[in-house]
C-alpha atoms as a PDB file:
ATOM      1  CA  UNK A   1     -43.291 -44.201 -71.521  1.00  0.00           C
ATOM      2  CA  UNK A   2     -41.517 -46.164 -74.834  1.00  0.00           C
ATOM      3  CA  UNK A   3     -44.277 -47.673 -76.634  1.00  0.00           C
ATOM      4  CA  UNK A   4     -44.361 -51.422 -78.050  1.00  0.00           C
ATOM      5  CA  UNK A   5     -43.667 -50.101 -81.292  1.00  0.00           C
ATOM      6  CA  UNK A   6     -40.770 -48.443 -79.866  1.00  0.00           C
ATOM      7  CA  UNK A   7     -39.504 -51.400 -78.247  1.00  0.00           C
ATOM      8  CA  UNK A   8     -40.384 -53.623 -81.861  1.00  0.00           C
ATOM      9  CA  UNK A   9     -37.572 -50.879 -83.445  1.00  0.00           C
ATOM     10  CA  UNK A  10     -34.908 -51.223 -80.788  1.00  0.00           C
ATOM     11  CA  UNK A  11     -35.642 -54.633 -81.091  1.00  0.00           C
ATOM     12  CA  UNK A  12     -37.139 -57.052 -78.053  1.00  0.00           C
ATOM     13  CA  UNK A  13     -37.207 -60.718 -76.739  1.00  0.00           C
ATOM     14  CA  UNK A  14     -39.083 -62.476 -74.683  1.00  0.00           C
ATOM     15  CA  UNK A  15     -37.659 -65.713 -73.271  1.00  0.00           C
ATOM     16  CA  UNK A  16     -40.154 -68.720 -71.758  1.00  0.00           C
ATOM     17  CA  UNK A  17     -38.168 -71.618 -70.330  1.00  0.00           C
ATOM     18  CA  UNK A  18     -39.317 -74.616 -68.480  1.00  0.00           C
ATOM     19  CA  UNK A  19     -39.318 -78.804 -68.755  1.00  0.00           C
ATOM     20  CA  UNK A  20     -40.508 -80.801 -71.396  1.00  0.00           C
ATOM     21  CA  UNK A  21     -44.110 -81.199 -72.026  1.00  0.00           C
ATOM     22  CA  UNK A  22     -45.317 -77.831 -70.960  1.00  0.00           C
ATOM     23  CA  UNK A  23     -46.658 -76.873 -73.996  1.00  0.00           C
ATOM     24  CA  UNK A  24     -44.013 -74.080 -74.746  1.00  0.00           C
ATOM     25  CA  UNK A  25     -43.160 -74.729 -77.921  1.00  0.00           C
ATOM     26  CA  UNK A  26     -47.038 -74.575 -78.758  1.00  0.00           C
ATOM     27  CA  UNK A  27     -47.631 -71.017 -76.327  1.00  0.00           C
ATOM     28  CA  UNK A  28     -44.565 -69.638 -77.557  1.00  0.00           C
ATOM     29  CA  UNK A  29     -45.288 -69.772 -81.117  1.00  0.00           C
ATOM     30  CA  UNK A  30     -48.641 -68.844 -80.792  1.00  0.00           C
ATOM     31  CA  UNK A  31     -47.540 -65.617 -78.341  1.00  0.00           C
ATOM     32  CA  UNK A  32     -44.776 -64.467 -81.166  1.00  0.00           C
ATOM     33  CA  UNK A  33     -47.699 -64.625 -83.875  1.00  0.00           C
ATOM     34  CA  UNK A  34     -49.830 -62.956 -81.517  1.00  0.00           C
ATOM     35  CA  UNK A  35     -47.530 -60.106 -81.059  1.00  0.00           C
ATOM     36  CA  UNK A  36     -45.893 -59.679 -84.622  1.00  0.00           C
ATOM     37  CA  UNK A  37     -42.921 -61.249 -83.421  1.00  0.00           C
ATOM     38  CA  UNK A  38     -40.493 -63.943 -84.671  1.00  0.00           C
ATOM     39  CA  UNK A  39     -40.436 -67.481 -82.856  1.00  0.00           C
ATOM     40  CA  UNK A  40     -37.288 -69.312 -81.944  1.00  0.00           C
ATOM     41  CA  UNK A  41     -37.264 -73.000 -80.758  1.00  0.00           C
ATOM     42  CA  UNK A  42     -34.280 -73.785 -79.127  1.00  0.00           C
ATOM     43  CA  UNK A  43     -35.128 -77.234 -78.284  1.00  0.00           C
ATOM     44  CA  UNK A  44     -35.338 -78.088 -82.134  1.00  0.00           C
ATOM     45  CA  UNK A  45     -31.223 -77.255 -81.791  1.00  0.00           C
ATOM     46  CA  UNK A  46     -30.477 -79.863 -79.825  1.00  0.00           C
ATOM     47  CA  UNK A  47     -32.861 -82.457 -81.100  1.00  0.00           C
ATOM     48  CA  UNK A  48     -31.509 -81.876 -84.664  1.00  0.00           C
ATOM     49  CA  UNK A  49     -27.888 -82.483 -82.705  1.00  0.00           C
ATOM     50  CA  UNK A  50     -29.859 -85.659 -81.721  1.00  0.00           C
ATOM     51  CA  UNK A  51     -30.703 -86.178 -85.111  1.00  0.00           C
ATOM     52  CA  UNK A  52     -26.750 -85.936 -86.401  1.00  0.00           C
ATOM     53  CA  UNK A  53     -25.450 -87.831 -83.265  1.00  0.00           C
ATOM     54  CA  UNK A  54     -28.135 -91.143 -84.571  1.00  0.00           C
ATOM     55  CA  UNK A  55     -26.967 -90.652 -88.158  1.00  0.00           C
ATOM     56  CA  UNK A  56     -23.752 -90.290 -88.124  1.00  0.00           C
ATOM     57  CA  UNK A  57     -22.915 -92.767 -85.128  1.00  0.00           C
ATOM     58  CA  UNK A  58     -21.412 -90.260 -82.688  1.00  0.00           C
ATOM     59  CA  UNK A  59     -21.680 -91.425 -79.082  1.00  0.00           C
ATOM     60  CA  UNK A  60     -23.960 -89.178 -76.800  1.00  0.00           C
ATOM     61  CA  UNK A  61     -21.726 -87.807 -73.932  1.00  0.00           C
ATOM     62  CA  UNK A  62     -18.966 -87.083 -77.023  1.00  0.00           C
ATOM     63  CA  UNK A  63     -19.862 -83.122 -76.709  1.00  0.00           C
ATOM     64  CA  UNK A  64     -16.660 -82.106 -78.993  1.00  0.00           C
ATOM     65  CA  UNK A  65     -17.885 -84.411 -81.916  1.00  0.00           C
ATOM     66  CA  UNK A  66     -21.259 -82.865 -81.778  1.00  0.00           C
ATOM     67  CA  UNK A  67     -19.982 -80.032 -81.840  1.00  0.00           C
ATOM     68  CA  UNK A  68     -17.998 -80.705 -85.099  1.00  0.00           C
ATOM     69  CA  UNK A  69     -20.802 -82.377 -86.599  1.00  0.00           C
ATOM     70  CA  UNK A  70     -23.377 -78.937 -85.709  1.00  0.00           C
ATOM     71  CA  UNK A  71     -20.610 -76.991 -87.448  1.00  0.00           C
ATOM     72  CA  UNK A  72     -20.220 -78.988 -90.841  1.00  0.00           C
ATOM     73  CA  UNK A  73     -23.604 -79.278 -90.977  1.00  0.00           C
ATOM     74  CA  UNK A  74     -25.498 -76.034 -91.570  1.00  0.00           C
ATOM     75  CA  UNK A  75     -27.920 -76.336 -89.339  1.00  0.00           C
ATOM     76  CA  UNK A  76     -31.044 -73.143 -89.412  1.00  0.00           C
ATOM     77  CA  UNK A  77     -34.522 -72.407 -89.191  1.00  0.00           C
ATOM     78  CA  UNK A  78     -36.141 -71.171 -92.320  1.00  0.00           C
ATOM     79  CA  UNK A  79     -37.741 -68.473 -90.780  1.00  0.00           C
ATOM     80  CA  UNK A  80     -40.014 -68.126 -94.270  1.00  0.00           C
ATOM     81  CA  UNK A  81     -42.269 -70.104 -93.192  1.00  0.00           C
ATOM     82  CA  UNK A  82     -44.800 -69.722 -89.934  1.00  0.00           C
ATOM     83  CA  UNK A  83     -43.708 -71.676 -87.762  1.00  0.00           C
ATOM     84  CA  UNK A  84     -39.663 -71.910 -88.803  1.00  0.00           C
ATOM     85  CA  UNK A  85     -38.774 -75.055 -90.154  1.00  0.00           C
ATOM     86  CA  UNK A  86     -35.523 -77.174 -88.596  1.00  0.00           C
ATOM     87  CA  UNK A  87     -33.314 -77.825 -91.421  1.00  0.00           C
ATOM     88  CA  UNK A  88     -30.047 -79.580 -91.702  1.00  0.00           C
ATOM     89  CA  UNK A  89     -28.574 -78.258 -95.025  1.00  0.00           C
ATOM     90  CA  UNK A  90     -31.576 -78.630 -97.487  1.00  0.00           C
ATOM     91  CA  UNK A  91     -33.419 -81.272 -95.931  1.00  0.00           C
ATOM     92  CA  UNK A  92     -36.096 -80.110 -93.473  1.00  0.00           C
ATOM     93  CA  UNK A  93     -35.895 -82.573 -89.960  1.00  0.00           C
ATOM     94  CA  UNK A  94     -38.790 -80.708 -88.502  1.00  0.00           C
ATOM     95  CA  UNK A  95     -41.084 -83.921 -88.089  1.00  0.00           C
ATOM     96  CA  UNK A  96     -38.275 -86.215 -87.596  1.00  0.00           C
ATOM     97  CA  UNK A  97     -36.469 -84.622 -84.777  1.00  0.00           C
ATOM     98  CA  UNK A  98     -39.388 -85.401 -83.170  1.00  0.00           C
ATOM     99  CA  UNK A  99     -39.685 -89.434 -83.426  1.00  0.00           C
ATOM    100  CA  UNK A 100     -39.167 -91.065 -79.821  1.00  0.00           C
ATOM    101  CA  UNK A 101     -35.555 -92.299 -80.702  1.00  0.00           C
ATOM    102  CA  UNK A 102     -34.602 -88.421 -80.805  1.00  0.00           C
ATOM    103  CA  UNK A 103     -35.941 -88.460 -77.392  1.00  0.00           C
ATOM    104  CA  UNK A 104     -34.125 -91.051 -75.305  1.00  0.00           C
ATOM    105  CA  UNK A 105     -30.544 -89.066 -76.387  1.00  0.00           C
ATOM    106  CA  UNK A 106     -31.542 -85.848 -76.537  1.00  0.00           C
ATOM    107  CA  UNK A 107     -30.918 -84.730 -72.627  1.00  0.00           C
ATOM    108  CA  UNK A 108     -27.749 -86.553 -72.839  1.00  0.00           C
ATOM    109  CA  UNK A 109     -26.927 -84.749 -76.138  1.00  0.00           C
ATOM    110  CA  UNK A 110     -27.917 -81.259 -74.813  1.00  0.00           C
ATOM    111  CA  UNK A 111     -25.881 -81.798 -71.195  1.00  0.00           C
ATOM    112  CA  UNK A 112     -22.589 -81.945 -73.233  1.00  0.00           C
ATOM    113  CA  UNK A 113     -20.768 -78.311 -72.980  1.00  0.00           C
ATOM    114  CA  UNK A 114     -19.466 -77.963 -76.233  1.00  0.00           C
ATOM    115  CA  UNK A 115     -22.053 -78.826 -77.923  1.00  0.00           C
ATOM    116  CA  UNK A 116     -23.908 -76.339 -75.673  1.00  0.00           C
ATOM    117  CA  UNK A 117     -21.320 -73.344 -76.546  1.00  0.00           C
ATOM    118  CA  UNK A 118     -21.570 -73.504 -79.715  1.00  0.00           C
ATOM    119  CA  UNK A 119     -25.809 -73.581 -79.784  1.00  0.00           C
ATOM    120  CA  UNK A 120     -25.768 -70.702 -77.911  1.00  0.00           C
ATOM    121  CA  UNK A 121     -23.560 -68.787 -79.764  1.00  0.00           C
ATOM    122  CA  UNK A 122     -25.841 -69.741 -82.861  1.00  0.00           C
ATOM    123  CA  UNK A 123     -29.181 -68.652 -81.168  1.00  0.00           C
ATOM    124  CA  UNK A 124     -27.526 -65.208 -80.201  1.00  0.00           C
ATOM    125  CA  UNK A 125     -26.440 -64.890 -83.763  1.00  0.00           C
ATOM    126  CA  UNK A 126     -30.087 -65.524 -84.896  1.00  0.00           C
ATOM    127  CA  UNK A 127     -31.274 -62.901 -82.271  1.00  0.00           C
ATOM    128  CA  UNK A 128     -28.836 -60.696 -83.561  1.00  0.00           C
ATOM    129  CA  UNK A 129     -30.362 -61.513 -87.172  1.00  0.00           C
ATOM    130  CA  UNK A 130     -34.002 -61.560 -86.298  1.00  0.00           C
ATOM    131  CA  UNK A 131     -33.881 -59.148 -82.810  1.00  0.00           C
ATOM    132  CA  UNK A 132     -38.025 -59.308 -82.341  1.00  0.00           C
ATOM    133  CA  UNK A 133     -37.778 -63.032 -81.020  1.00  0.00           C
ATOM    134  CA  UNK A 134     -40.400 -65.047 -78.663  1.00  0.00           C
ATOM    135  CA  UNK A 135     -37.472 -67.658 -77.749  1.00  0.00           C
ATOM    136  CA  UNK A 136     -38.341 -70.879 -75.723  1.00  0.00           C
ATOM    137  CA  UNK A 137     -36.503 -73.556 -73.938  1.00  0.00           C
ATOM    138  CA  UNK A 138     -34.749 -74.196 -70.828  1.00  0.00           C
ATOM    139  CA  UNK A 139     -31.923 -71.374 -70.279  1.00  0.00           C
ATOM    140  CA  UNK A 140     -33.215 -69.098 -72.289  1.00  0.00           C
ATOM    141  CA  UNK A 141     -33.970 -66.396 -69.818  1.00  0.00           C
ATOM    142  CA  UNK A 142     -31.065 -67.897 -67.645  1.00  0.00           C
ATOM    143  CA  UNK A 143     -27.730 -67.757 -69.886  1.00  0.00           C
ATOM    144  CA  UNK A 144     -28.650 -67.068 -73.328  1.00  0.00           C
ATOM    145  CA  UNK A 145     -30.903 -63.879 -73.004  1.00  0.00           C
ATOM    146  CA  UNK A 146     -30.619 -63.399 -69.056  1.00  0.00           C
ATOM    147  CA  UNK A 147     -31.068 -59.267 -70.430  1.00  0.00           C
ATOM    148  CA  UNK A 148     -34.183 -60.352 -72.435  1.00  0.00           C
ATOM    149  CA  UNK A 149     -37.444 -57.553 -71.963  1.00  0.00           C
ATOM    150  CA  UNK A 150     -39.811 -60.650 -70.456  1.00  0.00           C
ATOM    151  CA  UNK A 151     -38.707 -63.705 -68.941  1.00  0.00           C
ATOM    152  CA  UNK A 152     -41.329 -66.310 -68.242  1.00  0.00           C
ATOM    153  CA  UNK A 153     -41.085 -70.091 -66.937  1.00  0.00           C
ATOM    154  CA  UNK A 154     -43.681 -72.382 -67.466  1.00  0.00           C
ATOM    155  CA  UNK A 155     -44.211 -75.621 -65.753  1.00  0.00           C
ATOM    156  CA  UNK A 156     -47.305 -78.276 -65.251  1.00  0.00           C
ATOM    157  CA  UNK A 157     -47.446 -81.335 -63.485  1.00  0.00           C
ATOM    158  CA  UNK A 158     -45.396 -83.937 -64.088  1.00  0.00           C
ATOM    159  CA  UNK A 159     -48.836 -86.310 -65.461  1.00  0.00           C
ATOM    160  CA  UNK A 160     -50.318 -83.442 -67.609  1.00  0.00           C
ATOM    161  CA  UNK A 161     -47.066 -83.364 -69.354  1.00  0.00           C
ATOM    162  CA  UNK A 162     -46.754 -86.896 -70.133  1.00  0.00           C
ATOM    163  CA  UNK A 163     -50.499 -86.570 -70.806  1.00  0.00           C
ATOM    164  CA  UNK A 164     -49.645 -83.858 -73.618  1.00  0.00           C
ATOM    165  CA  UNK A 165     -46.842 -85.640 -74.665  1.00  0.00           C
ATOM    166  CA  UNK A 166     -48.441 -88.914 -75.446  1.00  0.00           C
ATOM    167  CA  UNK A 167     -50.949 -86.935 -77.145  1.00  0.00           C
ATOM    168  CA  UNK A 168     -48.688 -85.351 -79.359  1.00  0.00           C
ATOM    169  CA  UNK A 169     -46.743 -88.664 -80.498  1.00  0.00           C
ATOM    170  CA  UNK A 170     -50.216 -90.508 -80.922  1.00  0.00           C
ATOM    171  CA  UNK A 171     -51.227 -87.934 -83.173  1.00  0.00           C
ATOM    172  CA  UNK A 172     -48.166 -88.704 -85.343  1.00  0.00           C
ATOM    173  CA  UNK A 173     -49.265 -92.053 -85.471  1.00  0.00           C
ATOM    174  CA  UNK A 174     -46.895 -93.684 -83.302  1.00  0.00           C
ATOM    175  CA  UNK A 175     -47.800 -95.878 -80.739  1.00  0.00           C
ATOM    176  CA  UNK A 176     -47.475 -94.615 -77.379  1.00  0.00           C
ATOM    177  CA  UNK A 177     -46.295 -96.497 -74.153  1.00  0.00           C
ATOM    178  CA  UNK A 178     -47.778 -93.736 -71.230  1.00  0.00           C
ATOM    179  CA  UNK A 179     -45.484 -95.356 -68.403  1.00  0.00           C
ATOM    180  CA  UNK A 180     -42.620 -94.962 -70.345  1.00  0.00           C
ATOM    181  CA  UNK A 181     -43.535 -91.458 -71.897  1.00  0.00           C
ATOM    182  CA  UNK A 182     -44.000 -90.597 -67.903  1.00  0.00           C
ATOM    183  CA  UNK A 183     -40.682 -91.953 -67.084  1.00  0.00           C
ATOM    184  CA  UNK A 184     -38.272 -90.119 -69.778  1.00  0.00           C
ATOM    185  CA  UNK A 185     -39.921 -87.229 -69.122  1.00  0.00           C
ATOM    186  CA  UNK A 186     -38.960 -87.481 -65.183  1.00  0.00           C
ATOM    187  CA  UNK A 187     -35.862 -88.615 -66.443  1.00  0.00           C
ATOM    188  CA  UNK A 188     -35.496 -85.573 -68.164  1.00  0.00           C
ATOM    189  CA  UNK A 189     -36.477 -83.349 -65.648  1.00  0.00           C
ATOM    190  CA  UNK A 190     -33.492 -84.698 -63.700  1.00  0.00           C
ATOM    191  CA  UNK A 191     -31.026 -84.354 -66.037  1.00  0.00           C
ATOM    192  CA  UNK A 192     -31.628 -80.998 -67.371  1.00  0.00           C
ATOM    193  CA  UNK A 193     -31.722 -80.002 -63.588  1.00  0.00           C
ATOM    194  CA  UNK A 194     -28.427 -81.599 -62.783  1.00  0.00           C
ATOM    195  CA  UNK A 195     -26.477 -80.728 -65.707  1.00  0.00           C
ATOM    196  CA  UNK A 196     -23.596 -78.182 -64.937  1.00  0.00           C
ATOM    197  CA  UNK A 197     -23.847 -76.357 -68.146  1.00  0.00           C
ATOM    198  CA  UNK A 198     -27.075 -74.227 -68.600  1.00  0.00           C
ATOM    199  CA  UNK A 199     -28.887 -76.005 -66.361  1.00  0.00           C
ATOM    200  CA  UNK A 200     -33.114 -76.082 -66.256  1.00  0.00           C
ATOM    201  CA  UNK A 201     -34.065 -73.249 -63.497  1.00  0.00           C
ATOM    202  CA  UNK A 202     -36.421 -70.632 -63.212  1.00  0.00           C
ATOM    203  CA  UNK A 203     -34.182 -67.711 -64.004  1.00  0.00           C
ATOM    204  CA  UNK A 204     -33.973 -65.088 -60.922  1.00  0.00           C
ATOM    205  CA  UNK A 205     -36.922 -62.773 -61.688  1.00  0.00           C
ATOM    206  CA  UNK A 206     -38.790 -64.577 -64.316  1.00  0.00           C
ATOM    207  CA  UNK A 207     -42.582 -64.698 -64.074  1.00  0.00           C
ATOM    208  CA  UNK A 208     -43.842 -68.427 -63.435  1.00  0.00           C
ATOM    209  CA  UNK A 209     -46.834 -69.593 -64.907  1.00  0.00           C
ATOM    210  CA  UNK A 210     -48.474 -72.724 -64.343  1.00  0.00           C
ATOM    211  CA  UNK A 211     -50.165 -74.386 -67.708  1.00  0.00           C
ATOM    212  CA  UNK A 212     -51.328 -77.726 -65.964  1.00  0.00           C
ATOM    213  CA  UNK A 213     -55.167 -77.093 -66.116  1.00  0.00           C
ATOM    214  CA  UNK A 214     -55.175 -74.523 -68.752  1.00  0.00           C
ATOM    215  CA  UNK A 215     -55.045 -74.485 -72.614  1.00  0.00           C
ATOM    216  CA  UNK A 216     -52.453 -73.164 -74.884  1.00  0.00           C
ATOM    217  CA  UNK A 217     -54.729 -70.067 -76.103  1.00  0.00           C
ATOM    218  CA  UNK A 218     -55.584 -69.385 -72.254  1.00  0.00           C
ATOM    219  CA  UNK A 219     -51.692 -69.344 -71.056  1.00  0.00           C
ATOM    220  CA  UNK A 220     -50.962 -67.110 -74.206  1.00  0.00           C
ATOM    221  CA  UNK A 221     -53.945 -64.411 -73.144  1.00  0.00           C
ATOM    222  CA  UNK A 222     -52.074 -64.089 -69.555  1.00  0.00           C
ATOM    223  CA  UNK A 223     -48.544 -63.925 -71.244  1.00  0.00           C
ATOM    224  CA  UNK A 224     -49.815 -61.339 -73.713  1.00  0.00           C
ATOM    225  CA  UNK A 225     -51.728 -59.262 -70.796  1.00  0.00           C
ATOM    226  CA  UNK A 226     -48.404 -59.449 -68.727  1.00  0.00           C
ATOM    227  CA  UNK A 227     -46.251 -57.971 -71.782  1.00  0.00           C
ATOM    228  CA  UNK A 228     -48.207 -55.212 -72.593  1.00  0.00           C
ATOM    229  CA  UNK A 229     -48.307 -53.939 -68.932  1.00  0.00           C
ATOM    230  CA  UNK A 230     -44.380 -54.573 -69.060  1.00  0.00           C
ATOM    231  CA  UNK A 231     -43.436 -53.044 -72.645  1.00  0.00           C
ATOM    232  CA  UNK A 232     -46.394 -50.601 -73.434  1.00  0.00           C
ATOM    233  CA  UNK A 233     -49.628 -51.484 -75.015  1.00  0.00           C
ATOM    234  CA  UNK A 234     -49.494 -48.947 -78.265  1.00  0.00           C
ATOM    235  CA  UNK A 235     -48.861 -51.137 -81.346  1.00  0.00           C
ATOM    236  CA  UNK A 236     -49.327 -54.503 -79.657  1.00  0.00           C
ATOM    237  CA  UNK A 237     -50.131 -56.733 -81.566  1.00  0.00           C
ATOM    238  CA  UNK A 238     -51.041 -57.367 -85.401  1.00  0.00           C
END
């Protein structure tokens, strides 16, 4: 039976989709550090397509012109540092992809198709760049990496995500309305699940995991336990 250590040197991803406020972002970077891998947020793509839609006045639905703008802009993770920093260019957006105006566009922004085409052509490049990749976000498993070794979707209640998201936000210091944080994430829920292009769905065969009444490191311990009975347990790990 291949090893982990085999699978590290033929390369391996493991995709975890699901909505906003999840906590995937946090489990996903934590699961990549736990087992030696690389970590690739998706959803910092399109929120940095947000970003460039805001400053450079380009309507939301206008998918071709965001587009354009992703490709004159160098956008890329600097995958020096732990976790990968969003940068347009030089300047690093990590923090400010994340400011609440970022979040009213961004499902709009990430329905549009072209913009979509040309993200995931970019995040198969970087997989084809950095091919030991924990990759999150919500068609990961579905249409970017549908062949990837582990496909997981995680999901929570609808009021433990707001809950997690407010939490978040207030800890940036910005003041947090909790109806409305509930609402845009609902919002979002239906939109990403409507969209035609890449739409949010469990992919066929992924393993579902509920986070709602369980911490980040707990989620990670059951995601770890499931890869090493899927990939081989010699070498797991750092």
């Amino acid at each position: 039976m291949p090893t982990w250590l085999d699978q590290k040197r033929r390369g391996v991803i493991i995709t975890i989709d699901g909505p906003a406020g999840t906590g995937k972002s946090t489990v996903a970077r934590l699961l990549a550090r736990h087992l030696g891998l690389e970590f690739l947020d998706t959803g910092a793509m399109y929120r940095a397509a947000a970003l460039l839609a805001i400053e450079q006045g380009i309507a939301p639905p206008d998918g071709p012109a965001l587009a354009r703008a992703v490709g004159r802009a160098d956008l890329h993770f600097d995958f020096a540092e732990d976790p990968p920093r969003m940068k347009v260019g030089d300047r690093d957006v990590s923090v400010r992809i994340r400011d609440l105006d970022i979040g009213e566009i961004v499902s709009v922004v990430a329905s549009q198709e072209p913009l979509r085409r040309v993200l995931v052509e970019m995040q198969r490049a970087i997989a084809r760049d950095h091919p030991c990749l924990v990759s999150e976000g919500r068609d990961q498993g579905s249409v970017v990496f549908p062949e990837a070794a582990v496909r997981f979707y995680l999901d929570a209640d609808v009021t433990e995500r707001a809950r997690r998201r407010a939490g978040q936000l207030e800890a940036a210091g910005i003041e947090v309305d909790h109806d409305r944080v509930v609402r845009e994430i609902a919002q979002r829920d239906e939109m990403d699940s409507a969209r035609a292009d890449g739409p949010l769905l469990r992919p066929p065969g992924a393993i579902e995991i509920d986070s709602s009444r369980r911490s980040a490191e707990e989620v990670v311990e059951e995601l770890a336990r499931i890869v090493r009975e899927r990939l081989g347990q010699a070498g797991l790990g750092r």
